[in-house]
Protein backbone atom coordinates (compact mmCIF):
# COMPACT_ATOMS: atom_id res chain seq x y z
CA UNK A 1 53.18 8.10 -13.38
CA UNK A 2 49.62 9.57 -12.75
CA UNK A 3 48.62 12.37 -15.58
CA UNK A 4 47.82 16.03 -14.10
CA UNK A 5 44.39 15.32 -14.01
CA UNK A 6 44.57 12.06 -11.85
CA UNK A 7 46.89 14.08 -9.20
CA UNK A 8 44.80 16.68 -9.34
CA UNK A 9 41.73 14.48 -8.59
CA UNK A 10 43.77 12.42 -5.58
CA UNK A 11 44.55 15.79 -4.08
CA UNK A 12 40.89 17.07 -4.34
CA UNK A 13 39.46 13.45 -2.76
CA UNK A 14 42.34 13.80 -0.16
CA UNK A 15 41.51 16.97 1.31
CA UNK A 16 38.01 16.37 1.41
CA UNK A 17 35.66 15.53 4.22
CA UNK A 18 33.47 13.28 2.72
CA UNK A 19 34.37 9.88 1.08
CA UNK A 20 35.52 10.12 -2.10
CA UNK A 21 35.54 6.75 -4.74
CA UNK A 22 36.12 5.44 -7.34
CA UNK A 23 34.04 2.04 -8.76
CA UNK A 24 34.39 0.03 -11.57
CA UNK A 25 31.11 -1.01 -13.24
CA UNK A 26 31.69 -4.77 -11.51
CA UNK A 27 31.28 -2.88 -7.95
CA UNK A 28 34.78 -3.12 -6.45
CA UNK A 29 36.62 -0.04 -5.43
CA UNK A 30 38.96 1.20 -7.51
CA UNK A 31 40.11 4.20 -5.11
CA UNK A 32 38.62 5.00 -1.71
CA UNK A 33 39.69 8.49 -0.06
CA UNK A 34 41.44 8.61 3.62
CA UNK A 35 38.04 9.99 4.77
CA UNK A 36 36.63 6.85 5.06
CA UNK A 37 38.35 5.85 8.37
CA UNK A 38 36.84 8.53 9.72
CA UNK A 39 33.66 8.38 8.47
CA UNK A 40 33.26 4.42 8.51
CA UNK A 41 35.57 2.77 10.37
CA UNK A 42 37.35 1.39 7.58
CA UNK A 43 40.80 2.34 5.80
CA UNK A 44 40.37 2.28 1.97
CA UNK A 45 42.98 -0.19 1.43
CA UNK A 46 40.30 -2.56 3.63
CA UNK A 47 37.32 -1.07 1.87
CA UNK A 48 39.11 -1.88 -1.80
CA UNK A 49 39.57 -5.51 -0.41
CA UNK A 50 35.64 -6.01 -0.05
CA UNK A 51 33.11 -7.48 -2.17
CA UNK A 52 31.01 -5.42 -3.87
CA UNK A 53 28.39 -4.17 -1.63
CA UNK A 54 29.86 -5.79 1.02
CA UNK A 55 29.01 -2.69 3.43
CA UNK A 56 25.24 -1.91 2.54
CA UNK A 57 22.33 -3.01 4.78
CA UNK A 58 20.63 -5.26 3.29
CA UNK A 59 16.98 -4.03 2.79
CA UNK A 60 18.64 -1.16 0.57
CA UNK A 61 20.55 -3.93 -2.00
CA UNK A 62 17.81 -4.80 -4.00
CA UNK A 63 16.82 -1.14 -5.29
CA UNK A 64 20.48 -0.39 -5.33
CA UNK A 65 21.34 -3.46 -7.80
CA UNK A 66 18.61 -2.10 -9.84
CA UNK A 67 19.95 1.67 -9.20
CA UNK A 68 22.91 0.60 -10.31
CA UNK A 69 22.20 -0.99 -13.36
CA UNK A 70 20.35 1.87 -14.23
CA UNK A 71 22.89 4.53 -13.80
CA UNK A 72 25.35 2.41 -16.09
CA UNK A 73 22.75 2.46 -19.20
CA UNK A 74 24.02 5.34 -22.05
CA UNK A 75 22.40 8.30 -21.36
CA UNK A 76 21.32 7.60 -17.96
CA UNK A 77 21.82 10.12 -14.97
CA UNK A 78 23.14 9.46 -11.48
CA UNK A 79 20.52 11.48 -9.22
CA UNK A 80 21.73 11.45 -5.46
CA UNK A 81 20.69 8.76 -3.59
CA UNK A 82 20.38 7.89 0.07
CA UNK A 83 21.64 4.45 1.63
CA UNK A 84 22.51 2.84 4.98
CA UNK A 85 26.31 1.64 4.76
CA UNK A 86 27.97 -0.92 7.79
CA UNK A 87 31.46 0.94 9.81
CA UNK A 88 33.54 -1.38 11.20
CA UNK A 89 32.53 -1.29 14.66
CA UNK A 90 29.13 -2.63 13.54
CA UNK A 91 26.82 0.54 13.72
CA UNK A 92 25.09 1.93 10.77
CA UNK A 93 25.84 5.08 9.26
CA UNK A 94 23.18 6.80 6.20
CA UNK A 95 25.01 8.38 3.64
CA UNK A 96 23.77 10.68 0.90
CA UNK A 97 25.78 9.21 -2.50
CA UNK A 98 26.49 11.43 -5.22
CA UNK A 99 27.69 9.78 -8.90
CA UNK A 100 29.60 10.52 -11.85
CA UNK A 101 29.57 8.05 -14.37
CA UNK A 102 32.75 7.97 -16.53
CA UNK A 103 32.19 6.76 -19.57
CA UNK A 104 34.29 5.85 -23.02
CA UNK A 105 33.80 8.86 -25.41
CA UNK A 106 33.40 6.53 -28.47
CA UNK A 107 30.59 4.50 -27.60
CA UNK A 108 29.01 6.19 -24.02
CA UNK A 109 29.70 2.28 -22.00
CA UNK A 110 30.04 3.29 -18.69
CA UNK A 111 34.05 2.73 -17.42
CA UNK A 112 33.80 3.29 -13.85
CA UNK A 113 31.58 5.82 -11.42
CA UNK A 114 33.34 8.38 -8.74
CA UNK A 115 31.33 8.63 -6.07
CA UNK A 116 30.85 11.18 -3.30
CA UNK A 117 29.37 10.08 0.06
CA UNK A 118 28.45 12.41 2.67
CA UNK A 119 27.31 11.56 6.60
CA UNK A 120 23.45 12.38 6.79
CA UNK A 121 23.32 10.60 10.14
CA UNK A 122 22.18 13.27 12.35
CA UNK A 123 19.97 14.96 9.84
CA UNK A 124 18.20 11.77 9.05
CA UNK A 125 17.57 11.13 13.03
CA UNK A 126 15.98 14.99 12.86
CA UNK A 127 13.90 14.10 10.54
CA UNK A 128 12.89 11.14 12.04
CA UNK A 129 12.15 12.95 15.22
CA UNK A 130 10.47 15.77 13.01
CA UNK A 131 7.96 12.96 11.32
CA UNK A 132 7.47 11.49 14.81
CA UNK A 133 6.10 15.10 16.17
CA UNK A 134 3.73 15.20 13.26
CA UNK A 135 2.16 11.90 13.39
CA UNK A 136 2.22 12.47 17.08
CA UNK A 137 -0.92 13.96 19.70
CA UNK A 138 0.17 16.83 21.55
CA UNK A 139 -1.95 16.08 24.92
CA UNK A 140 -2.17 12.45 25.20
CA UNK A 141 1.16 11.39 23.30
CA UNK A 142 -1.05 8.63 21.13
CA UNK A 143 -0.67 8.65 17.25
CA UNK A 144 -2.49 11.60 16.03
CA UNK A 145 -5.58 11.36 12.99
CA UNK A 146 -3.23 11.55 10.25
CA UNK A 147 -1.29 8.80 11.68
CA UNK A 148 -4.43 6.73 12.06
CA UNK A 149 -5.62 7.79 8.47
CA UNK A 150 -1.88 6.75 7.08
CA UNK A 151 -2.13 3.40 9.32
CA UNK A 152 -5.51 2.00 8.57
CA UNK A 153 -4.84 2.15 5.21
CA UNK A 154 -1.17 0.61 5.68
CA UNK A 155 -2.46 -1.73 7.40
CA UNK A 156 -5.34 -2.94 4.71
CA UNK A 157 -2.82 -2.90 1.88
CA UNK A 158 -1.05 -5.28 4.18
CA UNK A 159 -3.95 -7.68 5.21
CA UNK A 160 -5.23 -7.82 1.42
CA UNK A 161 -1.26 -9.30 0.65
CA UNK A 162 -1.77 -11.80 3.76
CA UNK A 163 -5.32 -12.63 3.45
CA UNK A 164 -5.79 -12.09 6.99
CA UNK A 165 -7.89 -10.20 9.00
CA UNK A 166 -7.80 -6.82 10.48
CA UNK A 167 -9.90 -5.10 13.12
CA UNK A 168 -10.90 -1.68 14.81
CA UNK A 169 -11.55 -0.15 18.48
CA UNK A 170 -13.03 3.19 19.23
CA UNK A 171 -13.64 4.22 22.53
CA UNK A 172 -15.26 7.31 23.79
CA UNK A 173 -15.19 8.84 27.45
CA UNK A 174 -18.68 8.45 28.71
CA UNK A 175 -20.55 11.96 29.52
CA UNK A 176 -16.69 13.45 28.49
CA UNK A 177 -18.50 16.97 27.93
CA UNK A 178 -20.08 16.80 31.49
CA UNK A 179 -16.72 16.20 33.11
CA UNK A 180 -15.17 19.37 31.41
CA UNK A 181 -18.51 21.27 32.54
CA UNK A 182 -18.04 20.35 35.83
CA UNK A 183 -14.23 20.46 36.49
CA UNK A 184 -13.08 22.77 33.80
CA UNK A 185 -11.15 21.82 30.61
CA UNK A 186 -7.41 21.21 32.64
CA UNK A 187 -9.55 18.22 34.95
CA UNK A 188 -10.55 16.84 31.28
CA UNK A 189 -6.89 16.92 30.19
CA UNK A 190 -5.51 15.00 32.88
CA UNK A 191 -8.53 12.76 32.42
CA UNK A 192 -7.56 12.04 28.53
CA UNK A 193 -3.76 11.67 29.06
CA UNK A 194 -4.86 9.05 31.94
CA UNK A 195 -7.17 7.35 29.93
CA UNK A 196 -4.54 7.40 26.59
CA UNK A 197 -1.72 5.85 29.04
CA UNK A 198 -4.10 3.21 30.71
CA UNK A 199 -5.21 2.08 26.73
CA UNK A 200 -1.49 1.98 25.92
CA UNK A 201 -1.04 -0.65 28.80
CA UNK A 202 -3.51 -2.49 28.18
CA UNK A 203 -3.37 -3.09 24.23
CA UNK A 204 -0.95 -5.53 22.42
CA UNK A 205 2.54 -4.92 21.03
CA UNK A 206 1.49 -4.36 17.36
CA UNK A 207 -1.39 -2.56 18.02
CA UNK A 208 -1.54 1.31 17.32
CA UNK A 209 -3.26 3.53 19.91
CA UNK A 210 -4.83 6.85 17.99
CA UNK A 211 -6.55 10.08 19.26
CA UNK A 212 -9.27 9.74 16.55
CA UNK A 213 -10.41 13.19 17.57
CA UNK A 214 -12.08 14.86 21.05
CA UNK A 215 -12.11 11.87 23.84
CA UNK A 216 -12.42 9.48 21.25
CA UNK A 217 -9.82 6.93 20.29
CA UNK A 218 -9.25 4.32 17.78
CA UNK A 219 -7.04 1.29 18.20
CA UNK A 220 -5.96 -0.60 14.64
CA UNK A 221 -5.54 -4.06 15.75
CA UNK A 222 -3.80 -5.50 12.62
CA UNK A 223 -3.66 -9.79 11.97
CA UNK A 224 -6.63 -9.48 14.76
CA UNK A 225 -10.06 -11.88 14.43
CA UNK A 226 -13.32 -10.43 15.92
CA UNK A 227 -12.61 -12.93 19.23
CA UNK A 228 -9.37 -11.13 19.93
CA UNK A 229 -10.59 -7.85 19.13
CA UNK A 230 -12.89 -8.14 22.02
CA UNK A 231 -11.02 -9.56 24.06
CA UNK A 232 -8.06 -6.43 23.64
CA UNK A 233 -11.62 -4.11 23.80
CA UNK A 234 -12.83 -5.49 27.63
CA UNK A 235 -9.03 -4.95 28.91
CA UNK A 236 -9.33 -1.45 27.31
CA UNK A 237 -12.52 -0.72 28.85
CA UNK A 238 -11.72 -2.41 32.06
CA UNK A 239 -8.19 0.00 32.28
CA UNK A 240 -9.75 3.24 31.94
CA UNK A 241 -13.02 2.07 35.01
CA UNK A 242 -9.69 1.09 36.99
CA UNK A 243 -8.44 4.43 37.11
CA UNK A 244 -11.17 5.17 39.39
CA UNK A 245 -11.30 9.27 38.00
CA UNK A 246 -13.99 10.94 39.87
CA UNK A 247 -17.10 11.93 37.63
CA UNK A 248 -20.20 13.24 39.47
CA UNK A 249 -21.94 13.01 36.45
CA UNK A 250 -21.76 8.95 36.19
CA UNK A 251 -24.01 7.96 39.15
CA UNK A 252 -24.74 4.81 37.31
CA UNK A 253 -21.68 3.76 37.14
CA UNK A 254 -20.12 4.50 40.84
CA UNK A 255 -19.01 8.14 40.16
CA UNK A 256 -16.42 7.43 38.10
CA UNK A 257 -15.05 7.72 34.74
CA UNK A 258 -15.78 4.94 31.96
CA UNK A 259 -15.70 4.28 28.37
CA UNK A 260 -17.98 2.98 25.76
CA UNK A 261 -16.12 0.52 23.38
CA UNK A 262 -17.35 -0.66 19.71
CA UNK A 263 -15.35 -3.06 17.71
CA UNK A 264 -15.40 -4.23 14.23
CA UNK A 265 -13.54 -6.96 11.81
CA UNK A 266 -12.89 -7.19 8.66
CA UNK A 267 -11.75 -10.51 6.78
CA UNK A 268 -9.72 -10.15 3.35
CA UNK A 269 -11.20 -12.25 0.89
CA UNK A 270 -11.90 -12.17 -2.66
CA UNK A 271 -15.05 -11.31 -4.09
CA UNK A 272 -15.84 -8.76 -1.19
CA UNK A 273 -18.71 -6.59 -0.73
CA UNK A 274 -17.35 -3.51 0.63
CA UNK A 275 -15.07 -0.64 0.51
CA UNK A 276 -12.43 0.11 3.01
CA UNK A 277 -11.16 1.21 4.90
CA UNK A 278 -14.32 3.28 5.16
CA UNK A 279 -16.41 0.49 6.00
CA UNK A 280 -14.12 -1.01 8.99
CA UNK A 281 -14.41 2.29 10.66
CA UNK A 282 -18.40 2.46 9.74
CA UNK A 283 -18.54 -0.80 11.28
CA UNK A 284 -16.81 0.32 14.78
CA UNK A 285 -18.56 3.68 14.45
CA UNK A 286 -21.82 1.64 15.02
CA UNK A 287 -20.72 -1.09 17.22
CA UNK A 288 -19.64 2.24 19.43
CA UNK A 289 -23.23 3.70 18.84
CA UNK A 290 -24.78 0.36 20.10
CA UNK A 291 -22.80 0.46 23.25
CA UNK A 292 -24.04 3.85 24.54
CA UNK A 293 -27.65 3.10 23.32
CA UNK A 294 -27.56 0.03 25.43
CA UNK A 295 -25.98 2.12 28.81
CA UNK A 296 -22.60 3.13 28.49
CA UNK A 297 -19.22 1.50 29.92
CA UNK A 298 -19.95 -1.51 27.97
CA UNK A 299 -18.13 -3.45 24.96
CA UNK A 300 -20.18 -3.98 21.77
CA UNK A 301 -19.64 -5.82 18.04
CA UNK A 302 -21.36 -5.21 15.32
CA UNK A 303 -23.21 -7.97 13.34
CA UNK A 304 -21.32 -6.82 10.28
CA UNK A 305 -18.34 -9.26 9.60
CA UNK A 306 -18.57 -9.54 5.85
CA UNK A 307 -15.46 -9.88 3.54
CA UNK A 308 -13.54 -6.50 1.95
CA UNK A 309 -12.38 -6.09 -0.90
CA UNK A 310 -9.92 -3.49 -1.67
């Protein structure tokens, strides 16, 4: 018959809303709690069938084998920890996991961990949605600077690993100041949320449309080379003259609103040069200066392709 202290604990795990466990230091359950059916799908007499691990998603099992073996060291403690867990119907649940490791009082080896598991679902989609409005432009619903700032240098890290190549658009509204002179600042609105959803048609899948700051915007076009880079720059540039926005103040260019484009690539390679991602956006920054020195609504590289180094 169970001792006080293991009816005790049944009763505890039994009344309780979250999943309650018990695991043996080889992974299996030991006890699940009838919560789990409601939480995942699963009864625990199913769940103690499994494999170890058998419901975690895959990109969390390698820093949870190594969590785990952790945990079970003497001494060790069992901070909470979040992970994504399969339910039976297929659907992914995240779970904050709280741990207890029991251990054998004459020598501290680990004998089995209870575990505590609670539904973070919904409060991991708010924050989610929460990080999303950060990273997020209010007016033109592009990827704000700090996303662009956080992305560039993502995306560097990432080309240095590859040894590929990674390139940079920014575009700026021609004579943008003129049209809010003219029209006021809500006609210069609507012009930069038209511009910001023509761009966002007219760039690649994996490329990531910015407000860089004002009417300028930056497009990180990552695993680009400097002929596709221009090539993504005249369908940008083309979009925004196709818009056909009325702007008195662009005679030369049939009244209507266009962009200057510069674009710049850099190629990983050892032995590199130059900083970045400072340089790449030097490099666009003048590419962008050369295209409104020589007129406006025009696309324009820089000579500057040398290798980076990190």
């Amino acid at each position: 018959m169970p001792d006080d202290g293991e009816t005790d604990f049944r009763l505890l795990a039994e009344l309780s809303a979250d999943v309650i466990c018990r695991v043996g230091v080889d992974g299996k359950f030991l006890y699940v709690s009838p919560s789990s059916l409601r939480v995942l799908g699963w009864t625990p007499e199913e769940m103690m069938e499994m494999p170890p691990f058998a419901l975690v998603h895959p990109d969390d099992l390698p820093s949870l084998a190594s969590e785990v073996d952790r945990v079970l060291s003497p001494g060790a403690l069992a901070p909470l920890a979040e992970m994504r867990l399969r339910k039976k119907d297929g659907t992914i649940v995240w779970v904050e996991v709280s741990r207890r490791v029991v251990r054998d009082p004459s020598n501290e080896a680990a004998k089995e961990i209870i575990l505590i598991m609670r539904d973070i679902t919904e409060r991991k989609k708010l924050d989610e949605k929460l990080n999303m409005l950060a990273l997020t432009d209010g007016l033109t619903g592009l990827a704000n600077r700090r996303a662009f700032d956080e992305t560039l240098d993502r995306e560097w890290k990432r080309t240095l690993r590859e040894g590929s190549q990674l390139s940079l658009v920014l575009l700026d509204i021609d004579h943008f100041k003129d049209l809010n002179d003219s029209y006021g600042h809500q006609v210069g609105d609507d012009c930069l949320r038209a511009v910001a959803a023509a761009i966002q048609g007219a760039v690649r899948a994996s490329d990531i449309a910015t407000r860089y700051g004002g009417d300028e915007i930056a497009i990180i076009l990552p695993g680009a080379d400097a002929v596709g880079a221009r090539e993504v720059a005249r369908k940008v540039r083309a979009a925004v003259e196709a818009l056909h926005i009325s702007h008195g103040g662009q005679a030369e260019a049939g009244g209507w609103v266009t962009a200057s484009v510069g674009v710049a690539t850099a190629l990983s390679r050892q032995g590199g040069t130059m900083q970045m991602p400072q340089s790449l956006l030097q490099a666009a920054d003048n590419a962008l200066y050369k295209a409104k020195h020589e007129g406006r609504n025009r696309v324009a590289t820089t000579l500057l392709m040398a290798s980076m180094e990190s």
